[in-house]
N, C-alpha and C. Protein backbone atom coordinates (compact mmCIF):
# COMPACT_ATOMS: atom_id res chain seq x y z
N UNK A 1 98.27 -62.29 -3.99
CA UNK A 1 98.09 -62.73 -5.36
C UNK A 1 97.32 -64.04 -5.33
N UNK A 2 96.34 -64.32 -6.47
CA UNK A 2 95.67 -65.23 -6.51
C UNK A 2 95.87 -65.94 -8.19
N UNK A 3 95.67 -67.11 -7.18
CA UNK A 3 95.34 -67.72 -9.38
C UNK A 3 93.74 -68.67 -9.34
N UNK A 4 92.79 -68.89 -7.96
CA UNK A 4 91.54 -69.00 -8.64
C UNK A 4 90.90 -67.77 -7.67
N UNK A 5 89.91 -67.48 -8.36
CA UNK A 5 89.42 -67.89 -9.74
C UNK A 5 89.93 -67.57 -10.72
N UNK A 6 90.10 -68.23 -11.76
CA UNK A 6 90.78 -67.41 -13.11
C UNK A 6 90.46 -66.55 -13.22
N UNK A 7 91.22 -65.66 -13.93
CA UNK A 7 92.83 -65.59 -14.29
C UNK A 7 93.36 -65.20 -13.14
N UNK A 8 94.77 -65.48 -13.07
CA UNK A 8 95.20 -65.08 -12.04
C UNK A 8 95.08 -63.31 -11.92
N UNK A 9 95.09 -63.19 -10.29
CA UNK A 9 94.87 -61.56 -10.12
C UNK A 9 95.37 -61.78 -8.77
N UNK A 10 95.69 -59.80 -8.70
CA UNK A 10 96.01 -59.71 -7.28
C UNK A 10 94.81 -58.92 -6.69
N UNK A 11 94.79 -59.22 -5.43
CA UNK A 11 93.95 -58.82 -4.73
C UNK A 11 93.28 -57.51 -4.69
N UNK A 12 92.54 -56.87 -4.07
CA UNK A 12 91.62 -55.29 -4.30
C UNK A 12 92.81 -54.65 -3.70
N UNK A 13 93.38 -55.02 -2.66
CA UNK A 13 93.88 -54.67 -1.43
C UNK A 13 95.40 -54.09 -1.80
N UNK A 14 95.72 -55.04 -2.12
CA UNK A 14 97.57 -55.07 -2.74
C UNK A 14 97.45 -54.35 -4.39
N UNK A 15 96.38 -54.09 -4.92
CA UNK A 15 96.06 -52.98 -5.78
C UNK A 15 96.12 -51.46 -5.55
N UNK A 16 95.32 -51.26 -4.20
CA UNK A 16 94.90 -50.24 -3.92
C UNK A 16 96.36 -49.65 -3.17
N UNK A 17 96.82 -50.44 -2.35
CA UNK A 17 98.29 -50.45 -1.81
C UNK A 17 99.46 -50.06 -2.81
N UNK A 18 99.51 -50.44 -3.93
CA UNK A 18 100.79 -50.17 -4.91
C UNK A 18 99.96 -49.28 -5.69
N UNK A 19 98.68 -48.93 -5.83
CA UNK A 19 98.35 -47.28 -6.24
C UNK A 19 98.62 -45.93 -5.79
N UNK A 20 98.60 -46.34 -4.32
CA UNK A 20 98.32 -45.25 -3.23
C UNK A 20 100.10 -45.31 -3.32
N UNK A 21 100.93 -46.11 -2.86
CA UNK A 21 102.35 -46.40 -3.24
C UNK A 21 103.05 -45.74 -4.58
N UNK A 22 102.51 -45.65 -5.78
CA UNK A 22 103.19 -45.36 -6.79
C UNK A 22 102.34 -43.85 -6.95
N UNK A 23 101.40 -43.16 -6.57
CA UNK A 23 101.18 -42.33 -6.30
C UNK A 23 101.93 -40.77 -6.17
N UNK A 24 102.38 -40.86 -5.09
CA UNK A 24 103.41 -40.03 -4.18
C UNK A 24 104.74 -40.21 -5.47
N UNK A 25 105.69 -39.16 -5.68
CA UNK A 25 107.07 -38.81 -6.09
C UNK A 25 107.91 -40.18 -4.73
N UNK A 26 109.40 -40.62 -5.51
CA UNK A 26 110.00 -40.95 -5.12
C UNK A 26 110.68 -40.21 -3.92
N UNK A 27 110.73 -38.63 -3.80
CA UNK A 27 111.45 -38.35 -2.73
C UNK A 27 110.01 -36.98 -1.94
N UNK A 28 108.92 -37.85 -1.74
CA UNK A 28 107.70 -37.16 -1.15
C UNK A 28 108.02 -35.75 -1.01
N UNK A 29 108.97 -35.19 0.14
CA UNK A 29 109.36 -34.27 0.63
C UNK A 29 109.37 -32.92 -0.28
N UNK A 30 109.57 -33.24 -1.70
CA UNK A 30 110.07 -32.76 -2.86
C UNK A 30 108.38 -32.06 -3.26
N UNK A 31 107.47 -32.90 -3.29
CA UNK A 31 106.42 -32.38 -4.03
C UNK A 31 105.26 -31.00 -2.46
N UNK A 32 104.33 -30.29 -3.26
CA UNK A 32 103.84 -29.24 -2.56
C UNK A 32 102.78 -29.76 -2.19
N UNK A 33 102.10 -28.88 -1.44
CA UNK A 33 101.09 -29.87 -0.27
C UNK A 33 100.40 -29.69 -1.38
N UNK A 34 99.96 -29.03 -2.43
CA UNK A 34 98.99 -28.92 -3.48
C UNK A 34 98.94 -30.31 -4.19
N UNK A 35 100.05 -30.72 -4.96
CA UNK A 35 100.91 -31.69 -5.64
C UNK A 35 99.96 -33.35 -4.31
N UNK A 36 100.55 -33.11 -3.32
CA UNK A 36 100.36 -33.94 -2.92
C UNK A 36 98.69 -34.10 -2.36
N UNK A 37 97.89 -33.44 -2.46
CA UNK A 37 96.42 -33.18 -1.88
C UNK A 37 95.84 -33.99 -3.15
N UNK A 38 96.48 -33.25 -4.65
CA UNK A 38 95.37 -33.97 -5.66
C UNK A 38 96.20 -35.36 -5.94
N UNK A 39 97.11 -35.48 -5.73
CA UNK A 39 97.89 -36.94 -5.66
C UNK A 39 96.91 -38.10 -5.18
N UNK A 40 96.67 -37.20 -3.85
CA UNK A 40 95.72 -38.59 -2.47
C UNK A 40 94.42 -38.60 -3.35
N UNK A 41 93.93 -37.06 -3.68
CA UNK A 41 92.56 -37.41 -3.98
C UNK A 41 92.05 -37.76 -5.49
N UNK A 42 93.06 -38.31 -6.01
CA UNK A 42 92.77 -38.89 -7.63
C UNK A 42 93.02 -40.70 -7.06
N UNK A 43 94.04 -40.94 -6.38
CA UNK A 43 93.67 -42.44 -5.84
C UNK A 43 92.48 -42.52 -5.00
N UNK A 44 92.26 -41.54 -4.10
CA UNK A 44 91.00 -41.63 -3.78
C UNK A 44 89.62 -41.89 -4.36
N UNK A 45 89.43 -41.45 -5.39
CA UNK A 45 88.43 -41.66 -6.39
C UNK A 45 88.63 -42.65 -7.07
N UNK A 46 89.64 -43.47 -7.30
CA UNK A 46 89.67 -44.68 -7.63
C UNK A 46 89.02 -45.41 -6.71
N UNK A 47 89.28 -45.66 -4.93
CA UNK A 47 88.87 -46.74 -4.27
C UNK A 47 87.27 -46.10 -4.63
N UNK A 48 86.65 -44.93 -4.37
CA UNK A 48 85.50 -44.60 -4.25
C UNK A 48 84.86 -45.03 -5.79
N UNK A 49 85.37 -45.61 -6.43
CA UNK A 49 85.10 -45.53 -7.85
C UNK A 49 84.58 -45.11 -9.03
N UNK A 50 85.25 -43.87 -8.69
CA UNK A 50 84.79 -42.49 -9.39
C UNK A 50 85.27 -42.52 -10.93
N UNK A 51 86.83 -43.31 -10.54
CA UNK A 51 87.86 -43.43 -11.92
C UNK A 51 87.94 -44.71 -11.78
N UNK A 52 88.27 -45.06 -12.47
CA UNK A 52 88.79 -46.59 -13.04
C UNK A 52 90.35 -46.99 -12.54
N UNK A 53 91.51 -45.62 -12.96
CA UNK A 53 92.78 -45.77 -12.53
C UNK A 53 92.96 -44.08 -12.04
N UNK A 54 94.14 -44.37 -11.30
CA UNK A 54 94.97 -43.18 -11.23
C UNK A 54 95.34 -42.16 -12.40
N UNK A 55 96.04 -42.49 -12.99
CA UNK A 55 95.91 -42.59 -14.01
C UNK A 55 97.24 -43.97 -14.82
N UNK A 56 97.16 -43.04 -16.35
CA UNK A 56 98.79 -44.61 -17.40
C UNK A 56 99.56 -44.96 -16.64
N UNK A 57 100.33 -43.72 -16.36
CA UNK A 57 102.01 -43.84 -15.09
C UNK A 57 101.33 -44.41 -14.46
N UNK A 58 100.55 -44.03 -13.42
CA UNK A 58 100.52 -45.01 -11.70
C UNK A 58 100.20 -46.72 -12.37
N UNK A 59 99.34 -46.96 -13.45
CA UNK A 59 99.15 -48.33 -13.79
C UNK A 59 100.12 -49.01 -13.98
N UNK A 60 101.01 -48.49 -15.17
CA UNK A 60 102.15 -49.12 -15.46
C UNK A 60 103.23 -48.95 -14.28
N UNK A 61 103.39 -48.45 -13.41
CA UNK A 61 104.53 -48.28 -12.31
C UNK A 61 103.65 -49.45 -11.45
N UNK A 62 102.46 -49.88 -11.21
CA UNK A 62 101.70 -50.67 -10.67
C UNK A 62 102.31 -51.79 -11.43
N UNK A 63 101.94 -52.03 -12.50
CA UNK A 63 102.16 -53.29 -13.32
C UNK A 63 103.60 -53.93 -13.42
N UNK A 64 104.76 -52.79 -13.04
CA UNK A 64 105.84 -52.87 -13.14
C UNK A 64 106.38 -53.75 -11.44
N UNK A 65 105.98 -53.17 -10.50
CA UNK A 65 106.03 -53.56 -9.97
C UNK A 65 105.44 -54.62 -8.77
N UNK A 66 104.42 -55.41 -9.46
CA UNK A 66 103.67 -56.82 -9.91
C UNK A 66 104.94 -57.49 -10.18
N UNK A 67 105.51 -57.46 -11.26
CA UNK A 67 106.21 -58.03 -12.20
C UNK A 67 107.52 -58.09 -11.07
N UNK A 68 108.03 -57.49 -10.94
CA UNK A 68 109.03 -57.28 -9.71
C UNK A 68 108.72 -58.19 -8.32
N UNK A 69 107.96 -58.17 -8.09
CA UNK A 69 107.72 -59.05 -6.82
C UNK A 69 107.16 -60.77 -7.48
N UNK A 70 106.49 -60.83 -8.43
CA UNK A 70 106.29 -61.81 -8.93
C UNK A 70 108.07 -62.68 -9.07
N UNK A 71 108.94 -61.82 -10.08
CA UNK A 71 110.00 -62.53 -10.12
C UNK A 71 110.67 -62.97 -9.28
N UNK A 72 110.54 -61.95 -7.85
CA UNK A 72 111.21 -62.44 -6.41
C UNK A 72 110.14 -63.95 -5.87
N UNK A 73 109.28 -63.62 -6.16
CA UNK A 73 108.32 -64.79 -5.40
C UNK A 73 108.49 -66.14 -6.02
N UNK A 74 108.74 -66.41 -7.28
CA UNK A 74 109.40 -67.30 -8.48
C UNK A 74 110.87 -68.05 -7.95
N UNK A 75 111.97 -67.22 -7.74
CA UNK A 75 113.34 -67.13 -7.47
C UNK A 75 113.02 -67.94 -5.91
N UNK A 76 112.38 -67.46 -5.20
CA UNK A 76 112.48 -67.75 -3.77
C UNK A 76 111.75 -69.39 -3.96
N UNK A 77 110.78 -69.36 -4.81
CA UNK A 77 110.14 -70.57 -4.91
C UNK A 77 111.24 -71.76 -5.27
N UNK A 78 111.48 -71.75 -6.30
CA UNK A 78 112.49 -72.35 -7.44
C UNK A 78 113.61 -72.87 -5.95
N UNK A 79 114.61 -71.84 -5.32
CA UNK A 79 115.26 -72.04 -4.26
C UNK A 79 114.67 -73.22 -3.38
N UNK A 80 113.13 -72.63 -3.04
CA UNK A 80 112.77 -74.05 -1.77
C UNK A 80 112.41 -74.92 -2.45
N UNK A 81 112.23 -75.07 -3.83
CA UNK A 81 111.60 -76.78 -4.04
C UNK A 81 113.35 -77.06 -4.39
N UNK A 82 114.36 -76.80 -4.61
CA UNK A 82 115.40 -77.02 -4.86
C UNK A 82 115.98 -77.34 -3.30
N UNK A 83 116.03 -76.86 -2.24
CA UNK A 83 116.42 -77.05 -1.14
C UNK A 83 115.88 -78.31 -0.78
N UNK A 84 114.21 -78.53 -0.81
CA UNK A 84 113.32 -79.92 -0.52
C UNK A 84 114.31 -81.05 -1.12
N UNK A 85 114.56 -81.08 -2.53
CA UNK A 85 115.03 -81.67 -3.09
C UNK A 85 116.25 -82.43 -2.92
N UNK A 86 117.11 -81.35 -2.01
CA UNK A 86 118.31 -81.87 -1.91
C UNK A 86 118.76 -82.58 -0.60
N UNK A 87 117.62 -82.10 0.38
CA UNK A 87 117.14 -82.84 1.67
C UNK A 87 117.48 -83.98 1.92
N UNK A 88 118.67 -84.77 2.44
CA UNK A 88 119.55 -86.08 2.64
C UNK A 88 118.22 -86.88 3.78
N UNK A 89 117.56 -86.05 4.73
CA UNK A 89 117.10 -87.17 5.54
C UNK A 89 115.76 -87.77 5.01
N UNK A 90 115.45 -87.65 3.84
CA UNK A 90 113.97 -87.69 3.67
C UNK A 90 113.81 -89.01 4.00
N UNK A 91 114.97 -89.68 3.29
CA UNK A 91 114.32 -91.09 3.29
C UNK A 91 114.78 -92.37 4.62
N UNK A 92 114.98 -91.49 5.79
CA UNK A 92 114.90 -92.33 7.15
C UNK A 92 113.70 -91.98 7.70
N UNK A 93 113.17 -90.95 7.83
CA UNK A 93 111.78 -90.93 8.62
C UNK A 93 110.68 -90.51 7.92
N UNK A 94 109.60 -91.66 8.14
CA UNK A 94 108.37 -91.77 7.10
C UNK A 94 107.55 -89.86 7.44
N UNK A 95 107.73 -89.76 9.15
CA UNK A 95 106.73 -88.30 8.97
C UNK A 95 107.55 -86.97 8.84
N UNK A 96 109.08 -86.94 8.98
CA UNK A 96 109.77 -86.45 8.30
C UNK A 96 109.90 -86.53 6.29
N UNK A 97 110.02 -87.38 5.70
CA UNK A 97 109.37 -87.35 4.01
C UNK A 97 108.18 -86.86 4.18
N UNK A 98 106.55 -87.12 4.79
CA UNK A 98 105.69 -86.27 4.69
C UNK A 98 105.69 -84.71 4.81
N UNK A 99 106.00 -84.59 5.70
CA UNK A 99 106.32 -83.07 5.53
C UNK A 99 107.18 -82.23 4.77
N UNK A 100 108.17 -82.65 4.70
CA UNK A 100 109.14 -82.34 3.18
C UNK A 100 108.10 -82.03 2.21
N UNK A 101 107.25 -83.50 2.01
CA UNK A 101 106.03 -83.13 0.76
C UNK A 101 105.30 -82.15 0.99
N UNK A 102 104.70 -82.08 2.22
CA UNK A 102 103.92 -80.68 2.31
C UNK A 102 105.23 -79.44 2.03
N UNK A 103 105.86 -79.64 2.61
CA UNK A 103 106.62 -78.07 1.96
C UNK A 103 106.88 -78.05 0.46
N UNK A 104 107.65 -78.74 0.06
CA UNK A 104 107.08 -78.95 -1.03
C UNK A 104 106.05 -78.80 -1.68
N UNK A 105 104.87 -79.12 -2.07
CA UNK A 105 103.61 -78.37 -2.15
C UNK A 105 103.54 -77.06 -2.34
N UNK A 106 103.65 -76.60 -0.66
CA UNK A 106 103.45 -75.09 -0.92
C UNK A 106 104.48 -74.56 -1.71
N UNK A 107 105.91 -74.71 -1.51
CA UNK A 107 106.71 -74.51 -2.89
C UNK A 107 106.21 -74.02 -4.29
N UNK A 108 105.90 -75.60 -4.60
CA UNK A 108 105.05 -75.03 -5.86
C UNK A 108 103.74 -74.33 -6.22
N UNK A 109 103.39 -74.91 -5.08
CA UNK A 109 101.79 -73.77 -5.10
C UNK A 109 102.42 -71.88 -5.57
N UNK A 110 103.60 -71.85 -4.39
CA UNK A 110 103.55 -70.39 -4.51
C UNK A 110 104.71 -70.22 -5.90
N UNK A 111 105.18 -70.86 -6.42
CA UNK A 111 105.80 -70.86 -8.04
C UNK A 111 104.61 -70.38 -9.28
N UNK A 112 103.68 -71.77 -9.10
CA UNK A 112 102.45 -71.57 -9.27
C UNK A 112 102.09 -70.26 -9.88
N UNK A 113 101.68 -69.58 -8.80
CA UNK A 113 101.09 -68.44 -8.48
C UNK A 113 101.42 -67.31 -8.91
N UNK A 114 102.77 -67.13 -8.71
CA UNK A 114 104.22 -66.32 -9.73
C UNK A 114 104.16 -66.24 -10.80
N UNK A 115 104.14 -67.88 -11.56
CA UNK A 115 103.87 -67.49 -12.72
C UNK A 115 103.09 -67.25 -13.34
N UNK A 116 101.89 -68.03 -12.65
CA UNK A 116 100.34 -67.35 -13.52
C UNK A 116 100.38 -65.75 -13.58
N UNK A 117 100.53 -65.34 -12.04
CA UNK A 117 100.41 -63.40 -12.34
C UNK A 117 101.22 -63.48 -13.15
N UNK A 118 102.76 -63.70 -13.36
CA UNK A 118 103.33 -62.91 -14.54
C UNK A 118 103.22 -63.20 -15.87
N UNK A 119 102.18 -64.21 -16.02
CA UNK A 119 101.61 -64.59 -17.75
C UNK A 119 100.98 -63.93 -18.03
N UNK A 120 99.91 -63.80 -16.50
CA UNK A 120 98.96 -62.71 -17.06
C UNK A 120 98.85 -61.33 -17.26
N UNK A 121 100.29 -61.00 -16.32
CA UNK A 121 100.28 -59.16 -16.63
C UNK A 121 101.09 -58.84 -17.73
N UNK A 122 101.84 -60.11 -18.80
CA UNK A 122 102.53 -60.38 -19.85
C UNK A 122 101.25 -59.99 -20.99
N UNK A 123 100.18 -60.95 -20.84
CA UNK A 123 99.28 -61.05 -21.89
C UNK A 123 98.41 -60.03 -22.13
């Protein structure tokens, strides 16, 4: 996931990954090699860019679960700048507090990032 360049977006990659992912039935085994041939080859024509999407379902099961990992990535964030925070030794060693700050940082960088994707798959 990215937030420059604006707007935030996720990558080609982790697109094409939770297409090809939401694709396939929950219990694979279940669907016929038919079922599953035009399955591969309708995401296929997406990377080849034949189509635009899979199709509604695979977008929104895509979008859904954006939103899902965004909130975990948020939660986990929130946790480490809260952990930084509560950090008793910061203030005996000067390159011990620096680094705290750098973690910190990335903390919020990746909060950041969380929330921009989920404003933007909101808006």
């Amino acid at each position: 996931m990215h937030c420059s360049p604006s707007p935030a977006h996720a990558s080609f990659r982790f697109i094409t990954a939770l297409r090809l992912h939401h694709s396939f039935p929950a219990g694979v085994e279940s669907g016929s090699e038919e079922e599953m041939t035009a399955a591969a080859r309708r995401w296929r024509y997406t990377i080849r860019g034949y189509k635009d999407v899979v199709s509604e379902e695979n977008e929104r099961a895509c979008k859904a679960s954006i939103g899902e990992i965004c909130a975990v990535v948020i939660k986990r964030a929130e946790t480490g700048i809260k952990a930084v925070k509560e950090e008793t030794r910061m203030e005996r060693e000067e390159w011990y507090r620096k680094m705290l700050g750098a973690v910190r940082f990335l903390w919020l960088e990746e909060l950041s990032v969380g929330e921009a994707m989920l404003k933007e798959l909101i808006a």
